[in-house]
N, C-alpha and C. Protein backbone atom coordinates (compact mmCIF):
# COMPACT_ATOMS: atom_id res chain seq x y z
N UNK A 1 101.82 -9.70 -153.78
CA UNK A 1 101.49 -8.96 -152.58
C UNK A 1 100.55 -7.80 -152.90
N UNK A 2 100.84 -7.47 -154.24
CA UNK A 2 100.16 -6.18 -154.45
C UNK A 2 98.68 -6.61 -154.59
N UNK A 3 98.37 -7.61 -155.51
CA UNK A 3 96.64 -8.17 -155.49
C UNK A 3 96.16 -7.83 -154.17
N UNK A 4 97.00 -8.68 -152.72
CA UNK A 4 96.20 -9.56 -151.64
C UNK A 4 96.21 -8.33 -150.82
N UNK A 5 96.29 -7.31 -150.84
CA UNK A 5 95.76 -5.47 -149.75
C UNK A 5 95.16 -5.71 -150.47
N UNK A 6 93.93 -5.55 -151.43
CA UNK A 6 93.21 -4.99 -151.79
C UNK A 6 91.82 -6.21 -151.39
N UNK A 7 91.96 -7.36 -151.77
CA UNK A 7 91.31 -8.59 -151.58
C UNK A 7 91.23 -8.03 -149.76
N UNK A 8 92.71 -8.46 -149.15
CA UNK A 8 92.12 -8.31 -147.89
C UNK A 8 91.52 -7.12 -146.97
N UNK A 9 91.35 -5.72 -147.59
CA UNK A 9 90.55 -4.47 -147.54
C UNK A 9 89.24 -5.11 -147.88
N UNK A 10 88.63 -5.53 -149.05
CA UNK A 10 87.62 -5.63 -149.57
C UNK A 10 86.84 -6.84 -148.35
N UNK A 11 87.64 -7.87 -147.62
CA UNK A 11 87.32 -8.51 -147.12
C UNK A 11 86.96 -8.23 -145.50
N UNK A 12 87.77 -7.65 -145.07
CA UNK A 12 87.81 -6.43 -143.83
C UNK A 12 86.57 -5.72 -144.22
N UNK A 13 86.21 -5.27 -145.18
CA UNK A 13 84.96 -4.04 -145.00
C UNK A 13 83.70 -5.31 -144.67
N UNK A 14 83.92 -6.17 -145.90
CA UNK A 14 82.27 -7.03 -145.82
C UNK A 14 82.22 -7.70 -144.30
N UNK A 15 83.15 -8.07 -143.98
CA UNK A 15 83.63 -8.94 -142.76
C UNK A 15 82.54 -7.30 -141.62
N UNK A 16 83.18 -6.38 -141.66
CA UNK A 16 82.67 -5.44 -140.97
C UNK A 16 81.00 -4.84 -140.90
N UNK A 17 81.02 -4.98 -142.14
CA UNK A 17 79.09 -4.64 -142.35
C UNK A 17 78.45 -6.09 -142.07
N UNK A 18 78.89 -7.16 -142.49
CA UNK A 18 78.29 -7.85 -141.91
C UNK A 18 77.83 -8.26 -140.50
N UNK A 19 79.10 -7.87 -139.50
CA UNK A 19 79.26 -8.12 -138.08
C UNK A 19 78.08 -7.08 -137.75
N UNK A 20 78.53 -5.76 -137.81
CA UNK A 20 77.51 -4.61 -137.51
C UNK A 20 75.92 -4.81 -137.28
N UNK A 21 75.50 -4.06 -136.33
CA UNK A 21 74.08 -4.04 -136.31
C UNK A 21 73.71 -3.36 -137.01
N UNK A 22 72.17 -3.45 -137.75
CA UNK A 22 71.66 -2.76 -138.68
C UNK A 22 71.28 -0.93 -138.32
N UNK A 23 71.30 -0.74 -139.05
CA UNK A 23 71.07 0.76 -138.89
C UNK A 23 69.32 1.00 -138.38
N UNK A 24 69.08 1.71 -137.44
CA UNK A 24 67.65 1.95 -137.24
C UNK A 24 67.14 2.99 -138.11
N UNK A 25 65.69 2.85 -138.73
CA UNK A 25 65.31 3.86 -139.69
C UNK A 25 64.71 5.16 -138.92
N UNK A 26 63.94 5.43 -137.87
CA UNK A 26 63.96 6.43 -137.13
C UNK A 26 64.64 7.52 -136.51
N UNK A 27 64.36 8.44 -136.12
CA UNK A 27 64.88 9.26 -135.46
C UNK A 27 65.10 9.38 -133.55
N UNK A 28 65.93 8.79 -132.85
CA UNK A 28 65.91 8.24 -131.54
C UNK A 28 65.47 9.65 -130.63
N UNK A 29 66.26 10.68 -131.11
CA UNK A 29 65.97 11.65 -130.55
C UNK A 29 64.30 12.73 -130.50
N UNK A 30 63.62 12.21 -131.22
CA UNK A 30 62.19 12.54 -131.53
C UNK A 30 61.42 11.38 -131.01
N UNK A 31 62.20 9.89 -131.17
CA UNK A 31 61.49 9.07 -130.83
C UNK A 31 61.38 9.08 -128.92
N UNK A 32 62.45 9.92 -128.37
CA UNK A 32 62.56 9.72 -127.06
C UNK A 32 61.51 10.52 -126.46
N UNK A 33 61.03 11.97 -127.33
CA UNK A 33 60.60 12.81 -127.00
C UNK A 33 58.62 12.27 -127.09
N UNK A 34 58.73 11.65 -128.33
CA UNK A 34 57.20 10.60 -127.90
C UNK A 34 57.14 9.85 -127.14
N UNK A 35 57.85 8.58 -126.69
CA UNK A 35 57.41 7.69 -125.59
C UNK A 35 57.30 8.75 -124.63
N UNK A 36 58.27 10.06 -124.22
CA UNK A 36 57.72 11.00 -122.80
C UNK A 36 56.62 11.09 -122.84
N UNK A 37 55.97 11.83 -124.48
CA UNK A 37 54.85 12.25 -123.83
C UNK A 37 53.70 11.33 -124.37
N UNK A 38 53.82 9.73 -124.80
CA UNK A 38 52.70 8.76 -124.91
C UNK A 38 52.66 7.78 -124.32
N UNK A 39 54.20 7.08 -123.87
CA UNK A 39 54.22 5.59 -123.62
C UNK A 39 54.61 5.98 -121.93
N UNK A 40 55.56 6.97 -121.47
CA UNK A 40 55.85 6.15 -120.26
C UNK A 40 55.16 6.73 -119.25
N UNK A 41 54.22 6.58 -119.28
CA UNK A 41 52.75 6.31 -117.96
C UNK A 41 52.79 4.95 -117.96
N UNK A 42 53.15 4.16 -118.56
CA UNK A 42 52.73 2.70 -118.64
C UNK A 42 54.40 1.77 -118.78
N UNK A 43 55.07 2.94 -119.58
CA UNK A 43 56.71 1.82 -119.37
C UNK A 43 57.25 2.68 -119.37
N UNK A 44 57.73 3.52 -118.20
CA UNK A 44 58.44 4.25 -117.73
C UNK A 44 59.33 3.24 -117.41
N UNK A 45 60.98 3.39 -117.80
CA UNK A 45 62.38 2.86 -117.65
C UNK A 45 62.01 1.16 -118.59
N UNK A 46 61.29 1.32 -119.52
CA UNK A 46 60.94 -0.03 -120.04
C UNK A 46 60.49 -1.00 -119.40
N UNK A 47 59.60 -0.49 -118.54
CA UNK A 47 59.01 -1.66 -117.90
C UNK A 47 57.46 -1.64 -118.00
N UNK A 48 56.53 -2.13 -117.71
CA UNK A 48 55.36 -2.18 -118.00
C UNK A 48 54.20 -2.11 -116.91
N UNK A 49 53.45 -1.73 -116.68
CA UNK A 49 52.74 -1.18 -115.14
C UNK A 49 51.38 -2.33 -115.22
N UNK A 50 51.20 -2.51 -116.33
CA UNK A 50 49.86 -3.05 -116.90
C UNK A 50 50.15 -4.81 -116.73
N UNK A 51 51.13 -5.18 -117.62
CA UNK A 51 51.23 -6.51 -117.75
C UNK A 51 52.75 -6.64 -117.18
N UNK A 52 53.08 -6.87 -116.09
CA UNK A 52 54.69 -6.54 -115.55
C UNK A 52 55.75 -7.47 -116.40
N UNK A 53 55.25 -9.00 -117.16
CA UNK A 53 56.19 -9.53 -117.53
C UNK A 53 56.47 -9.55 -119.29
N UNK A 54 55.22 -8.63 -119.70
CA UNK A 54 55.84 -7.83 -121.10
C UNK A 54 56.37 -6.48 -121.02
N UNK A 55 57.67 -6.08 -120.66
CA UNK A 55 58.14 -5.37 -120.69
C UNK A 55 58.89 -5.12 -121.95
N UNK A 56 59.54 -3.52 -121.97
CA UNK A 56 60.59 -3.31 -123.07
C UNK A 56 61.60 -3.70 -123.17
N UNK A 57 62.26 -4.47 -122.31
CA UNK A 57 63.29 -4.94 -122.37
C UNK A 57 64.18 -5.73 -123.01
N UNK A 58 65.30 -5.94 -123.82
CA UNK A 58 65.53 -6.94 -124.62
C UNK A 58 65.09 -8.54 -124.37
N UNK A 59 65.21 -9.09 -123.72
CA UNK A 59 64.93 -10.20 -123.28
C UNK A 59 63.54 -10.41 -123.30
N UNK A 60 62.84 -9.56 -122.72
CA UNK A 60 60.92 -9.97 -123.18
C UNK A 60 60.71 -9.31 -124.39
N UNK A 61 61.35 -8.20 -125.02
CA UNK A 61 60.74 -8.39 -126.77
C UNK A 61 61.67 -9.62 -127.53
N UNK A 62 62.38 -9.83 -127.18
CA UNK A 62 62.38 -11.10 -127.74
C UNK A 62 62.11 -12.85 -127.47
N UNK A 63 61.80 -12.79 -126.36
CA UNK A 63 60.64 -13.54 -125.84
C UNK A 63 59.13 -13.80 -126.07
N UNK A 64 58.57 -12.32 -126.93
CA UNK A 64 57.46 -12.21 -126.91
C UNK A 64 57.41 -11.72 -128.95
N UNK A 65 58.79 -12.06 -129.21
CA UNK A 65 58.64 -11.64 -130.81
C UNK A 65 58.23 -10.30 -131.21
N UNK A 66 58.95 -9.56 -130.23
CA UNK A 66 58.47 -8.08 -130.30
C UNK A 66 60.10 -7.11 -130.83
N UNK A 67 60.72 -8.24 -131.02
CA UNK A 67 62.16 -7.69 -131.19
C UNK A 67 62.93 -7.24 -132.92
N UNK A 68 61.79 -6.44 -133.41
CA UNK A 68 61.99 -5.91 -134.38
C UNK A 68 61.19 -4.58 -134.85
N UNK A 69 61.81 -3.97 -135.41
CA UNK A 69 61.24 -2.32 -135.35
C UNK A 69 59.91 -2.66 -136.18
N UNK A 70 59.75 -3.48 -137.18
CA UNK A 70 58.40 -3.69 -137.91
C UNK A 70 57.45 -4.28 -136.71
N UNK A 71 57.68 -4.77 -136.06
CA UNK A 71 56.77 -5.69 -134.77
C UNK A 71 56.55 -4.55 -133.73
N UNK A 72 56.91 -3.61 -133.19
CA UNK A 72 57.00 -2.85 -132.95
C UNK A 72 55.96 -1.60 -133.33
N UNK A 73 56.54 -1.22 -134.67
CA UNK A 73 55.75 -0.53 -135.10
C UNK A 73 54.24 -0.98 -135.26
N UNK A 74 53.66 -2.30 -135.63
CA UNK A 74 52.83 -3.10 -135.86
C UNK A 74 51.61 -2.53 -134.08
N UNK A 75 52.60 -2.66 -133.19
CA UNK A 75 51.88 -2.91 -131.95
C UNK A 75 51.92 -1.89 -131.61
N UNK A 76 52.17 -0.94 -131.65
CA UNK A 76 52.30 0.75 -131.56
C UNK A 76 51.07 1.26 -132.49
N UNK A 77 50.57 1.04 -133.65
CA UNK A 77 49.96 1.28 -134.52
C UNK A 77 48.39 0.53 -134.18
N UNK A 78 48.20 -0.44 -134.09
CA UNK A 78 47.19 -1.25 -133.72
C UNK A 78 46.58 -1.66 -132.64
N UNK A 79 47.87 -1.51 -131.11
CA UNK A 79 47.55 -1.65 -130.08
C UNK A 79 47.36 -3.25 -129.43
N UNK A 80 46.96 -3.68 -128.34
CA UNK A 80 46.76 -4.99 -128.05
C UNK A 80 46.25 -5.37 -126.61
N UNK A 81 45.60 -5.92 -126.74
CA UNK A 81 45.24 -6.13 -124.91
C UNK A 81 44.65 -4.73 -124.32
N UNK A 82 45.72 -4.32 -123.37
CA UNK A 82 45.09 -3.32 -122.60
C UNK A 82 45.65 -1.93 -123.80
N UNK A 83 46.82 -2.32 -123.84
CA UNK A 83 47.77 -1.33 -124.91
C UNK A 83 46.85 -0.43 -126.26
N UNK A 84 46.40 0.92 -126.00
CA UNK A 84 45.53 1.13 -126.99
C UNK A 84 46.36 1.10 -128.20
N UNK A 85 45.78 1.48 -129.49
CA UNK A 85 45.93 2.08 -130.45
C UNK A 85 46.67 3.33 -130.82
N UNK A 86 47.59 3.31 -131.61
CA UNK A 86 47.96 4.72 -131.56
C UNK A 86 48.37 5.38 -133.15
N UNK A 87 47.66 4.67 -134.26
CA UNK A 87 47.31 4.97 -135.33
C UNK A 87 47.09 5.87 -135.80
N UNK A 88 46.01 6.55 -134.87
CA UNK A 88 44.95 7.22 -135.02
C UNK A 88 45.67 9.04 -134.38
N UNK A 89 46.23 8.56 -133.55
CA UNK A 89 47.03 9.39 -133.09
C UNK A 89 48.55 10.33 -133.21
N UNK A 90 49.25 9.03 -133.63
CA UNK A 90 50.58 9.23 -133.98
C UNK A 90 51.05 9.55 -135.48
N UNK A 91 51.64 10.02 -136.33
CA UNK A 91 51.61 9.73 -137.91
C UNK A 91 52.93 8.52 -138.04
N UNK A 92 52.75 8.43 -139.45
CA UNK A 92 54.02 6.93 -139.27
C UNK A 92 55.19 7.37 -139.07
N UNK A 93 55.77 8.56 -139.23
CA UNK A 93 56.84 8.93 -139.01
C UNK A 93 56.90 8.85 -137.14
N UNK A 94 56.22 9.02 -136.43
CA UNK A 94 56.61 9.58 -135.27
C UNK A 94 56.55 7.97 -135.02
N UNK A 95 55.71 6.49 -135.36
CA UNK A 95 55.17 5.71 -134.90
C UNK A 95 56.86 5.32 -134.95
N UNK A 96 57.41 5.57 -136.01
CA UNK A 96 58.80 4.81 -136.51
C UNK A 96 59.88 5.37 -135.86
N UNK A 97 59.77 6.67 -135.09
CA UNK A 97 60.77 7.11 -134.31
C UNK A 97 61.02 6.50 -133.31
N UNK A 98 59.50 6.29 -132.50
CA UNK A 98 59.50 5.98 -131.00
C UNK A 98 59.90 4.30 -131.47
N UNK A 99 59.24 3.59 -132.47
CA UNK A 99 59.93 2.21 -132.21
C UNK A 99 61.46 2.19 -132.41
N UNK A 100 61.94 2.98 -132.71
CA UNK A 100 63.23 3.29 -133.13
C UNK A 100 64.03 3.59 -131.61
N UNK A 101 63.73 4.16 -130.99
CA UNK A 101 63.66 4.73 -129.50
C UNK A 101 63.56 3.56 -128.84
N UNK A 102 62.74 2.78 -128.84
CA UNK A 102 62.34 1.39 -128.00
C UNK A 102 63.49 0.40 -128.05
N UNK A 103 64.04 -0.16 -129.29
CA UNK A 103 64.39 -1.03 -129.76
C UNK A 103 65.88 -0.39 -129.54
N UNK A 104 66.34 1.08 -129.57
CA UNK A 104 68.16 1.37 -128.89
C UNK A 104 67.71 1.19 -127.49
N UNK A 105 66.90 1.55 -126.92
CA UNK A 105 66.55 1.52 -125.22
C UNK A 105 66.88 0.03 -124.81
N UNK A 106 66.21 -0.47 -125.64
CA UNK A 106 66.57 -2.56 -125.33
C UNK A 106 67.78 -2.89 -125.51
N UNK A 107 68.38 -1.93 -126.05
CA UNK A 107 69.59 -2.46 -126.70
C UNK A 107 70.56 -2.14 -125.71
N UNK A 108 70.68 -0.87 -125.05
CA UNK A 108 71.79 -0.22 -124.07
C UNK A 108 71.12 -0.94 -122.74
N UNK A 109 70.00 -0.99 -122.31
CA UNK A 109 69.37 -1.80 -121.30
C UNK A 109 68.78 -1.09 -120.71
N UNK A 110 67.89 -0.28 -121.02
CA UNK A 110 67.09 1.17 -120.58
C UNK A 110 67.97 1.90 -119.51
């Protein structure tokens, strides 16, 4: 009995990090404070003014393979379509907040 607590602790934790969602590398609370003042003229409440059916929403970033903070950051950084650039503008830290920001917003459901 004495082995199988410890086996079944050890198994309970991995069982637990595995289930878990990954940790976001940004800061949500800095990241909220950039989309105010860059993104939501255009996706205010995660939605999109420009192209209405790419929105932020879980279901169209992952529809559209946008459902990862590197993809994210990628299209934040480089821009696309109408969506400028924001490279040039943002540093990577802030680029990684706001996708950080985006991707809990999808997650709770804006």
């Amino acid at each position: 009995m004495k082995k199988l607590v410890p086996v079944l602790l050890l198994s309970i934790a991995i069982l637990t990090f595995a289930l878990s969602s990954p940790a976001l590398a940004g800061d949500i609370t800095k990241g909220s404070k950039i989309f105010s003042a860059n993104c939501s003229a255009c996706h205010l409440g995660g939605n999109n003014v420009i192209m209405a059916s790419k929105t932020l929403k879980k279901e169209a970033l992952e529809k559209y393979g946008m459902n990862s903070l590197s993809a994210i950051i990628n299209q934040v950084k480089k821009g696309k379509n109408a969506m400028p650039a924001f490279g040039g503008r943002l540093s990577d830290d802030q680029i990684e907040d706001v996708a950080t920001y985006i991707l809990k917003q999808a997650q709770k459901g804006w």
